[in-house]
Protein backbone atom coordinates (compact mmCIF):
# COMPACT_ATOMS: atom_id res chain seq x y z
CA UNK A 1 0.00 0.00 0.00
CA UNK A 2 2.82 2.49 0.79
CA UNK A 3 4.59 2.01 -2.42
CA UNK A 4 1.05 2.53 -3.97
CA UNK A 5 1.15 5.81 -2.59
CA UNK A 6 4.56 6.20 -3.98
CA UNK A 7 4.03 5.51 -7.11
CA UNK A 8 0.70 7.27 -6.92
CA UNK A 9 2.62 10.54 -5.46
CA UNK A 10 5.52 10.08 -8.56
CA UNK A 11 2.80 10.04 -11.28
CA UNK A 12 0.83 13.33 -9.71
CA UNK A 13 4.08 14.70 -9.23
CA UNK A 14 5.00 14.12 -13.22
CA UNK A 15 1.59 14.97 -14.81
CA UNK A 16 1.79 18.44 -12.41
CA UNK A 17 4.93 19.26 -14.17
CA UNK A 18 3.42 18.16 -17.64
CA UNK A 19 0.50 20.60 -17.05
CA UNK A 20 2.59 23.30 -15.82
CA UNK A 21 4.31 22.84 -18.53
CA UNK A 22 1.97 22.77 -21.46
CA UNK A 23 0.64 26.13 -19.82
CA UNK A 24 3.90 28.35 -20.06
CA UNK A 25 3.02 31.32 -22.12
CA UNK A 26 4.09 31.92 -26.19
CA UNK A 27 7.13 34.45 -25.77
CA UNK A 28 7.24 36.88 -29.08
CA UNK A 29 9.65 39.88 -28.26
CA UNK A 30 8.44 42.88 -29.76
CA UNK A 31 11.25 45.61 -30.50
CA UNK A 32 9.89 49.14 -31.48
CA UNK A 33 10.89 52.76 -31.81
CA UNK A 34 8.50 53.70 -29.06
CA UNK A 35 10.12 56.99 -28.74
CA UNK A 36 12.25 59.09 -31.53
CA UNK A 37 11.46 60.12 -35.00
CA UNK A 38 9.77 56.55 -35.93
CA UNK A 39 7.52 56.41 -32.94
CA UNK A 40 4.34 57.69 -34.95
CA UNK A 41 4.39 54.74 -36.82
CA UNK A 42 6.00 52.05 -34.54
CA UNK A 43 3.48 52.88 -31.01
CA UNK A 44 0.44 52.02 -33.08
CA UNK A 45 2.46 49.06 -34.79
CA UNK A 46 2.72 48.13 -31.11
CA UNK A 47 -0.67 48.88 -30.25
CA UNK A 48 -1.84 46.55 -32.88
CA UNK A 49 0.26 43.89 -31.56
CA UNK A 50 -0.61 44.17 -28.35
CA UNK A 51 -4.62 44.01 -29.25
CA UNK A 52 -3.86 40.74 -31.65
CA UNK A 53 -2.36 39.09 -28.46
CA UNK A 54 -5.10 40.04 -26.33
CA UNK A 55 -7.77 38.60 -28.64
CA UNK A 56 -5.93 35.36 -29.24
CA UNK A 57 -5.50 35.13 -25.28
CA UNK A 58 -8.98 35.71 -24.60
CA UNK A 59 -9.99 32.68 -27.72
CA UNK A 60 -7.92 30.33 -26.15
CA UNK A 61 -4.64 30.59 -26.90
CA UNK A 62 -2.56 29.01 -29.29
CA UNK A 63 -1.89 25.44 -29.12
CA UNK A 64 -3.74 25.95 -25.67
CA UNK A 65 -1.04 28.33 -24.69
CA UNK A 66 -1.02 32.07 -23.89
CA UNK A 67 0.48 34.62 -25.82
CA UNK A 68 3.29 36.72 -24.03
CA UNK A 69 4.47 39.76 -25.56
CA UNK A 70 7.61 41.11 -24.79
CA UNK A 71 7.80 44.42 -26.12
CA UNK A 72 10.84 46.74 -25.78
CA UNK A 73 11.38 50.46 -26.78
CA UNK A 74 14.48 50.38 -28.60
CA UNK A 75 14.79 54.84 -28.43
CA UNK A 76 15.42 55.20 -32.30
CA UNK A 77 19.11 53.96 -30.90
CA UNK A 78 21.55 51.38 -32.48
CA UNK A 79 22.66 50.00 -29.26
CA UNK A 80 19.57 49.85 -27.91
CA UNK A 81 18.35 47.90 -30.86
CA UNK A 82 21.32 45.26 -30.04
CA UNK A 83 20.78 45.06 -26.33
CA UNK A 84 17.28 44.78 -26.63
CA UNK A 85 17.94 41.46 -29.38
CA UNK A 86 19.85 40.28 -26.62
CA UNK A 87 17.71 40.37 -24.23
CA UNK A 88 14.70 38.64 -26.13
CA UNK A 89 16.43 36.44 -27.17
CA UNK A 90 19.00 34.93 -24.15
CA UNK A 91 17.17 36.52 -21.59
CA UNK A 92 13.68 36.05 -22.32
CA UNK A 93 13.52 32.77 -24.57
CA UNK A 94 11.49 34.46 -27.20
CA UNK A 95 10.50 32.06 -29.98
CA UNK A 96 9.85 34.68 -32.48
CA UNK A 97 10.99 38.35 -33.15
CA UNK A 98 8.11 41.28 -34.53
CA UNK A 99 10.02 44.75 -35.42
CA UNK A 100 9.75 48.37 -36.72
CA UNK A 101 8.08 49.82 -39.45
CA UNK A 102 11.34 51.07 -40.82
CA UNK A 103 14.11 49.49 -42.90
CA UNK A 104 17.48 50.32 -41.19
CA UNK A 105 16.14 49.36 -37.57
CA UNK A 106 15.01 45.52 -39.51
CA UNK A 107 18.45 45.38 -40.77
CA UNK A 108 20.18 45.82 -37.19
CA UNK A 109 17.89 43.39 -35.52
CA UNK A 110 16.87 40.77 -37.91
CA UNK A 111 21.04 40.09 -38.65
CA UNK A 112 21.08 39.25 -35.00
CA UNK A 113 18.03 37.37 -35.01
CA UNK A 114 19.35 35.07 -37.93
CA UNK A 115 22.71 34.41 -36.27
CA UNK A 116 20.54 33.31 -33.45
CA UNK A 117 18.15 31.37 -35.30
CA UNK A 118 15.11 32.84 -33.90
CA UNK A 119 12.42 34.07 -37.21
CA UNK A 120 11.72 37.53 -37.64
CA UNK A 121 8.59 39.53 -38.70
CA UNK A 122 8.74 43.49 -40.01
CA UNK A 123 4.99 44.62 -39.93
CA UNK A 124 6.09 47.65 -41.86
CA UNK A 125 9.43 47.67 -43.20
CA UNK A 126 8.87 47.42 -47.09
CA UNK A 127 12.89 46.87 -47.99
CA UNK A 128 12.08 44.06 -50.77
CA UNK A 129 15.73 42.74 -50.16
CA UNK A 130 15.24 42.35 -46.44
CA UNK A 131 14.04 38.43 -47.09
CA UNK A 132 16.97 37.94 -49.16
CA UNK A 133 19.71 39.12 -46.27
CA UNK A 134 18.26 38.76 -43.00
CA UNK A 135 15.59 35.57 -43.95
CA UNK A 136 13.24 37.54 -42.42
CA UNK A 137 9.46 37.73 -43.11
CA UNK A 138 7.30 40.82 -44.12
CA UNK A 139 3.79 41.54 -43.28
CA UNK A 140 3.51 44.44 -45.85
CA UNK A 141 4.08 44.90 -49.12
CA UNK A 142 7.65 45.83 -50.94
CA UNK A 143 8.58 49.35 -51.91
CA UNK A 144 9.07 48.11 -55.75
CA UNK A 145 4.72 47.98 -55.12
CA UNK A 146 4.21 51.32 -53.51
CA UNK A 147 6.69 52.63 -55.62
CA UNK A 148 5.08 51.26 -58.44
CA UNK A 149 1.22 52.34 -57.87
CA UNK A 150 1.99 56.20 -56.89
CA UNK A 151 3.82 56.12 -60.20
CA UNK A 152 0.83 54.77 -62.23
CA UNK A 153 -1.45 56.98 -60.27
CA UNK A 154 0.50 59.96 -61.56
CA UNK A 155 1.14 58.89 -65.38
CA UNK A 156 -2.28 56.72 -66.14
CA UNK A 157 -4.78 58.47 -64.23
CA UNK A 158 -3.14 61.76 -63.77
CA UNK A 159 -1.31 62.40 -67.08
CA UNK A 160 1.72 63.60 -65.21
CA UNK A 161 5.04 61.97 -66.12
CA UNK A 162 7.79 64.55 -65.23
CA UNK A 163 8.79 63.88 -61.96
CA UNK A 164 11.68 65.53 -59.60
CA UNK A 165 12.41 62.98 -56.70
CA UNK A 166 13.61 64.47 -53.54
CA UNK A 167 16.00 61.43 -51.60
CA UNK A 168 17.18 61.16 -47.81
CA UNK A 169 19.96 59.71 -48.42
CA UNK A 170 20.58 59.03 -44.63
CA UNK A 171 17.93 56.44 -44.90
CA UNK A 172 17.90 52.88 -46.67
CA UNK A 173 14.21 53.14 -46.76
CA UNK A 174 14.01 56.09 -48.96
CA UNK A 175 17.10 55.28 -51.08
CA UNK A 176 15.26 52.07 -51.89
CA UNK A 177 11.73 53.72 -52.51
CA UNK A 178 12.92 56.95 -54.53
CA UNK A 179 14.96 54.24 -56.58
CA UNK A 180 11.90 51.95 -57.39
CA UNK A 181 9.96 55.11 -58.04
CA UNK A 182 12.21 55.89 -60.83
CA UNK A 183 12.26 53.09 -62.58
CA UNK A 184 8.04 52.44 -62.38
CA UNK A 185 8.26 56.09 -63.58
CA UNK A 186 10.53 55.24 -66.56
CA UNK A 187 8.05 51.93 -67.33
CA UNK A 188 5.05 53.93 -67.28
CA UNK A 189 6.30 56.16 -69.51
CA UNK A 190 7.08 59.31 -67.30
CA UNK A 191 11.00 60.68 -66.83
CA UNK A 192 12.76 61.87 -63.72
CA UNK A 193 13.73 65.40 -64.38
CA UNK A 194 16.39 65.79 -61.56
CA UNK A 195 16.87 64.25 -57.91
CA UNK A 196 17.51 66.21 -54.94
CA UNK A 197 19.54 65.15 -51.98
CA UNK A 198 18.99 65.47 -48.20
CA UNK A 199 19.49 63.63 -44.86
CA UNK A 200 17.38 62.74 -41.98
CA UNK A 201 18.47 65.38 -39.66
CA UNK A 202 17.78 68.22 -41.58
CA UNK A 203 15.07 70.92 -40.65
CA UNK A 204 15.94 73.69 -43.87
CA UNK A 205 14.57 72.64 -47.08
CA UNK A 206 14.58 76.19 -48.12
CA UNK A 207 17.36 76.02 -51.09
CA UNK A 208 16.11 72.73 -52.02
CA UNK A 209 12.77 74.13 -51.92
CA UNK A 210 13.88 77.09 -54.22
CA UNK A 211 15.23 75.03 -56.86
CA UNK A 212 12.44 72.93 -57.51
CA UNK A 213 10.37 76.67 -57.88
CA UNK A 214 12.56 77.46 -60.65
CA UNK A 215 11.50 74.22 -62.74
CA UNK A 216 7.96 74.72 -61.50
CA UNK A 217 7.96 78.24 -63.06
CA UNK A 218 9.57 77.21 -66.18
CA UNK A 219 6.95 74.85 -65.99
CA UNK A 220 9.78 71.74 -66.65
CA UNK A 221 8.23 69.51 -63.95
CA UNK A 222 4.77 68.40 -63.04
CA UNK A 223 5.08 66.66 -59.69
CA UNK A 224 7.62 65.91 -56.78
CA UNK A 225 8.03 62.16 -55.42
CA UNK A 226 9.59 63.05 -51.44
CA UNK A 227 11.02 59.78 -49.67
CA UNK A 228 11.11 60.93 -46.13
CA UNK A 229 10.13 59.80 -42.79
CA UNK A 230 7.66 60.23 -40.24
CA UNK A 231 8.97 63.12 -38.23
CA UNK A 232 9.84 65.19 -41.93
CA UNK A 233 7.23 64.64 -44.12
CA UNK A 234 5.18 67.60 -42.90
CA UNK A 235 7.95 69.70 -42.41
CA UNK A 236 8.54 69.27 -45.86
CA UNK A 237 5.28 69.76 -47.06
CA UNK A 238 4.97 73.21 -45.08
CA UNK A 239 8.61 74.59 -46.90
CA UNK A 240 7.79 73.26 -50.00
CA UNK A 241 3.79 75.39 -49.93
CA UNK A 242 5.70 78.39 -48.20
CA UNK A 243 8.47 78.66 -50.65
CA UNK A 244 5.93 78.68 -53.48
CA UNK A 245 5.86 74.94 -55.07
CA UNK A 246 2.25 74.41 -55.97
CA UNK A 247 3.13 71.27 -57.64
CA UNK A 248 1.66 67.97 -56.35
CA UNK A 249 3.45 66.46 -53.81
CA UNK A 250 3.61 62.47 -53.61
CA UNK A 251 5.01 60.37 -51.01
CA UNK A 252 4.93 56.65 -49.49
CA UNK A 253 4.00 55.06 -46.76
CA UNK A 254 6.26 57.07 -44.13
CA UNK A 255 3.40 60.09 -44.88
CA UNK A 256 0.83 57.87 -43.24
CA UNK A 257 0.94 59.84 -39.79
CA UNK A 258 -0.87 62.29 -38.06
CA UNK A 259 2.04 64.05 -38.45
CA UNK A 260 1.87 65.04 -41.54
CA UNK A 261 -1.38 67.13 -40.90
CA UNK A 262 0.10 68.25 -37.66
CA UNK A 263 3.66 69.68 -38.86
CA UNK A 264 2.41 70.62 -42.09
CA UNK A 265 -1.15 72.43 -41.31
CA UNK A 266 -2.68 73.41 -44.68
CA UNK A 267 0.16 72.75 -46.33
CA UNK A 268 -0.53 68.95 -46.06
CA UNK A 269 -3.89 69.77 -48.25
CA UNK A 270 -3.52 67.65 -51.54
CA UNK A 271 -0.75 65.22 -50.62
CA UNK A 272 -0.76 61.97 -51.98
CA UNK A 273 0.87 58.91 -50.33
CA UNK A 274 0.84 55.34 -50.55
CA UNK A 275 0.03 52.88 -47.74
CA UNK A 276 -1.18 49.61 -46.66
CA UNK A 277 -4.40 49.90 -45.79
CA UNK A 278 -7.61 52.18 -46.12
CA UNK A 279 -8.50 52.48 -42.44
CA UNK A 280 -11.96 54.22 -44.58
CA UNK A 281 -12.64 50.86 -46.34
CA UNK A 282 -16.18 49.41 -44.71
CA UNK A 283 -15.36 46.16 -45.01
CA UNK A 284 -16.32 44.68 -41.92
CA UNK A 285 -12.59 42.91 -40.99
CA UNK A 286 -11.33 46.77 -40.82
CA UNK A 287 -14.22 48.52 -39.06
CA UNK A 288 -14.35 45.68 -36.39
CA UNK A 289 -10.16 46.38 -36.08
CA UNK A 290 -10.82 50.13 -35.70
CA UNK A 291 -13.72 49.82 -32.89
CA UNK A 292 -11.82 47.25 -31.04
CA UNK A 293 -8.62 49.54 -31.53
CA UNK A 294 -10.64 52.47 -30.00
CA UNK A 295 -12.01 50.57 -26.96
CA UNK A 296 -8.90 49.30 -25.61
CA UNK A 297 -6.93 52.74 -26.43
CA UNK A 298 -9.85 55.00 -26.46
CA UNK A 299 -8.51 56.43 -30.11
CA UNK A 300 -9.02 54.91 -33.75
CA UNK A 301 -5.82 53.57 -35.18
CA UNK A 302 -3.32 56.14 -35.53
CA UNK A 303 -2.79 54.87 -38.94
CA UNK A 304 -1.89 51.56 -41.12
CA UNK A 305 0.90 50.60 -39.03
CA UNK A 306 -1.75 49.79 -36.13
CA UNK A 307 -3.09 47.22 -38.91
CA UNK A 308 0.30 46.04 -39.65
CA UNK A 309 1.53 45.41 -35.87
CA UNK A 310 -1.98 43.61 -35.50
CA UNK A 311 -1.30 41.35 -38.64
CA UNK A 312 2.34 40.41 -37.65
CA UNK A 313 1.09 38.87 -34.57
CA UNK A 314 -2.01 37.16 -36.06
CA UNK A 315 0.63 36.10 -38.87
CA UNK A 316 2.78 34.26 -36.01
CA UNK A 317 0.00 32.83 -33.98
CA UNK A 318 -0.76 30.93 -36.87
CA UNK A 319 2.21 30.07 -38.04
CA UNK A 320 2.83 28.21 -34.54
CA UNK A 321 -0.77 27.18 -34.70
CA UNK A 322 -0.40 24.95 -38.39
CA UNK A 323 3.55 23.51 -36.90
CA UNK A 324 1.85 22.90 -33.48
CA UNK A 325 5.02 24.33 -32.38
CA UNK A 326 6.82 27.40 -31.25
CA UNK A 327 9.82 25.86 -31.54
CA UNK A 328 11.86 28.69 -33.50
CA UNK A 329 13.00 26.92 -36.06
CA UNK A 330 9.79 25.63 -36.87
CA UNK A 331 8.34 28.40 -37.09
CA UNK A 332 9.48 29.44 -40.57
CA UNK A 333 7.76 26.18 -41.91
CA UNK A 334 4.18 27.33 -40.78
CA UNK A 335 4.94 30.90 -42.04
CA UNK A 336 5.57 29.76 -45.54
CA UNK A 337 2.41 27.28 -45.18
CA UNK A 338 0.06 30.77 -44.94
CA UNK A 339 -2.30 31.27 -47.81
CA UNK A 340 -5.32 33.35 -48.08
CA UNK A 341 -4.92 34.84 -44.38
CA UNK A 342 -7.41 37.75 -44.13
CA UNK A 343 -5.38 40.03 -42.59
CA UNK A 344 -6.97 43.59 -41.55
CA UNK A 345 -3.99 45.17 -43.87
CA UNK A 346 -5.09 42.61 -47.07
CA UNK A 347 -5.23 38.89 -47.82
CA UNK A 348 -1.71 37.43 -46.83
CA UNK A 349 -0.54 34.71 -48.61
CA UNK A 350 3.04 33.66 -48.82
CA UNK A 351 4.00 31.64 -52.01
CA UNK A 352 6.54 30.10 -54.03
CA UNK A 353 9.29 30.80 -51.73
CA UNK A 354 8.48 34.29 -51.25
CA UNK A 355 8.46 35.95 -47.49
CA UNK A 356 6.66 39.36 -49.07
CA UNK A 357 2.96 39.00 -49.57
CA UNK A 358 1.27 40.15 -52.36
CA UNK A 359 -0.76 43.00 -51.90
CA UNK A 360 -2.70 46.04 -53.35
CA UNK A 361 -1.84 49.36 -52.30
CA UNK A 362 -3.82 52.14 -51.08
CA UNK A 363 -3.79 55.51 -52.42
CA UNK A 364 -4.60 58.24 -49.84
CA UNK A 365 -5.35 61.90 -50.56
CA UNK A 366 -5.12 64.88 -47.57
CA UNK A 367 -8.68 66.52 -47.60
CA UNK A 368 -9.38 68.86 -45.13
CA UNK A 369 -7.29 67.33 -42.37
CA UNK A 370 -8.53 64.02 -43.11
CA UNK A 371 -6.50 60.89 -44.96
CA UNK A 372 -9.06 59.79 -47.63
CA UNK A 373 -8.74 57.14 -50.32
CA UNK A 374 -8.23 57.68 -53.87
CA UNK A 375 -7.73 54.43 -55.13
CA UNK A 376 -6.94 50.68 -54.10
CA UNK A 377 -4.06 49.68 -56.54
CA UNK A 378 -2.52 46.30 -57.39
CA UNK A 379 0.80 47.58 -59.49
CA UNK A 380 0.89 46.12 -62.99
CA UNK A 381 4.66 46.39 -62.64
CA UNK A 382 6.94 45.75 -59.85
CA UNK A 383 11.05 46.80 -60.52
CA UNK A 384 13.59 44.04 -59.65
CA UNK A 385 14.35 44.05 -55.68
CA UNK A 386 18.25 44.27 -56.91
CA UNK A 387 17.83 47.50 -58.15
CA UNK A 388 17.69 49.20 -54.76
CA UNK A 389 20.93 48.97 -52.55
């Protein structure tokens, strides 16, 4: 009878442990810009993340398991961005990594993540060579597509094919974007007249400004492509109006902030800028998003990137949900099983090898204050990836 007990004890004592066991959370580190010139796009990338997990926790779970985010403000900082890899990773036994909304901060921390084997989602970086040097995944679409559809906005529907492009050439992101731009441009039929040349830290766009006036009034241009980011896209706007361009002004998917209406005031009237998602669309999968959005933040999305965070985390959960693992280097193998995921941002669906889904592009217009659609674009063309550095 005692060694009954024994035994009895030894086999409650095991299938405690199991149970404990099968209930230890889903770690996915989360590294964002939180604070510093990306944080308008990376807090509601977060935001969206953060809501995804919520949802899935209250469902269920995945494989039975919670979802644990572990989300870290990397401070726009390079060592930050290491330390905080680090720390995910050896530290906090993250299976999976979900970063940034912008290209150069993807490149710091998905390297790492490779070299530690742990799979890495961007929900808004849109570098179309990222897959190729870091293996990791993207929940948007590539620059070579928004690149692509603001250029056959302009030429088919507009008429307008002689473009200036104004590049930051302190960013990878807009060196990529301005460079795709010009060749759609070229296929469409339209010409780059000139580029211009700045860097992230500048604040005077006066001379730059002033030079693009001059082709305006000899009336050699008909529009301005601007690759910039968050924190300068309304600053730009603003010189641009004040200095006396009245040419359209087009941008990508770093426009899609409130700051742009903010910094740049009326100037911001008639801007047109690619991004991922209509948050305007009815369809119910978005208006559901936004009012679930506004009752745990008591705001709408901020803007696409809230979509994007959202859909990186979905994108994971079910990744781990069709290995029945989070094992990370499993991982990878449910990612590149997704097909048809209805994903607030668009139908995900990853294919033939490739880690960038294939996606239409929204076209968004600045109408009193407001960011309304033009036009939901699937590009006709898309420029080689190798084109852009």
């Amino acid at each position: 009878m005692k060694r009954l007990l024994v035994i009895m004890l030894a086999l409650f004592v095991v299938l405690a442990g199991t149970m404990v066991f099968a209930q230890e959370p889903i770690k996915i580190g989360i590294v964002m810009n939180l604070t510093g010139p990306w944080a308008s796009i990376d807090n509601p990338s977060a935001n969206g993340a953060k809501l995804a997990a919520e949802q899935i926790n209250k469902a269920g779970g995945v494989l039975g398991r919670q979802i644990d985010l572990k989300v870290i403000d990397t401070k726009a900082d390079e060592g930050e961005t290491s330390a905080a890899v680090v720390r995910l990773v050896e530290n906090e036994k993250v299976s999976a990594l979900i970063g940034y909304g912008d290209t150069h901060w993807v490149n710091i921390a998905a390297s790492m993540a490779k070299e530690y084997g742990v799979p890495f989602m961007t929900p808004g970086a849109t570098h179309p060579r990222i897959p190729e040097r870091f293996g990791a995944w993207l929940a948007c679409f590539g620059d070579n597509a928004q690149a692509s559809a603001i250029a056959e906005y302009a030429v088919k529907d507009l008429g307008l094919k002689r473009g200036v492009v104004w590049v930051d050439t302190a960013v990878d992101f807009s060196v990529a974007v301005c460079a795709f731009f010009a060749d759609a441009l070229k296929h469409y039929g339209g010409e780059v007249v000139y580029e211009d040349y700045f860097e992230v830290t500048w604040k005077d766009f006066s001379a730059m400004s002033a030079r693009l006036k001059e082709y305006q009034d000899r009336g050699e241009v008909d529009f301005v492509y601007v690759g910039a980011i968050p924190d300068n896209c309304g600053l730009i706007a603003k010189q641009l109006r004040d200095n006396g361009v009245t040419i359209p002004m087009y941008g990508e998917d770093g426009f899609d902030t409130p700051l742009l209406v903010e910094t740049g005031g009326e100037a911001a009237e008639g801007v047109i800028f690619a991004t991922h998602v209509s948050l305007e669309d009815p369809s119910p999968i978005i208006q559901q998003f936004k009012a679930d959005y506004q009752a745990m933040y008591g705001n709408p999305p901020e803007n696409a990137f809230a979509a994007l965070g959202y859909d990186a985390v979905k994108l994971m959960a079910k990744a781990i949900e069709l290995v029945g693992s989070d094992a990370p280097e499993k991982i990878p193998e449910g990612l590149a099983q997704i097909k048809d995921f209805q994903g607030v941002s668009g139908t995900i669906s990853y294919e033939g090898g490739s880690q960038i889904p294939n996606k239409s592009v929204s076209v968004i217009e600045v109408k009193d204050g407001k960011f309304v659609t033009v036009k939901q674009i699937a590009p006709e063309y898309l420029s080689d990836p190798t084109i852009a550095k």
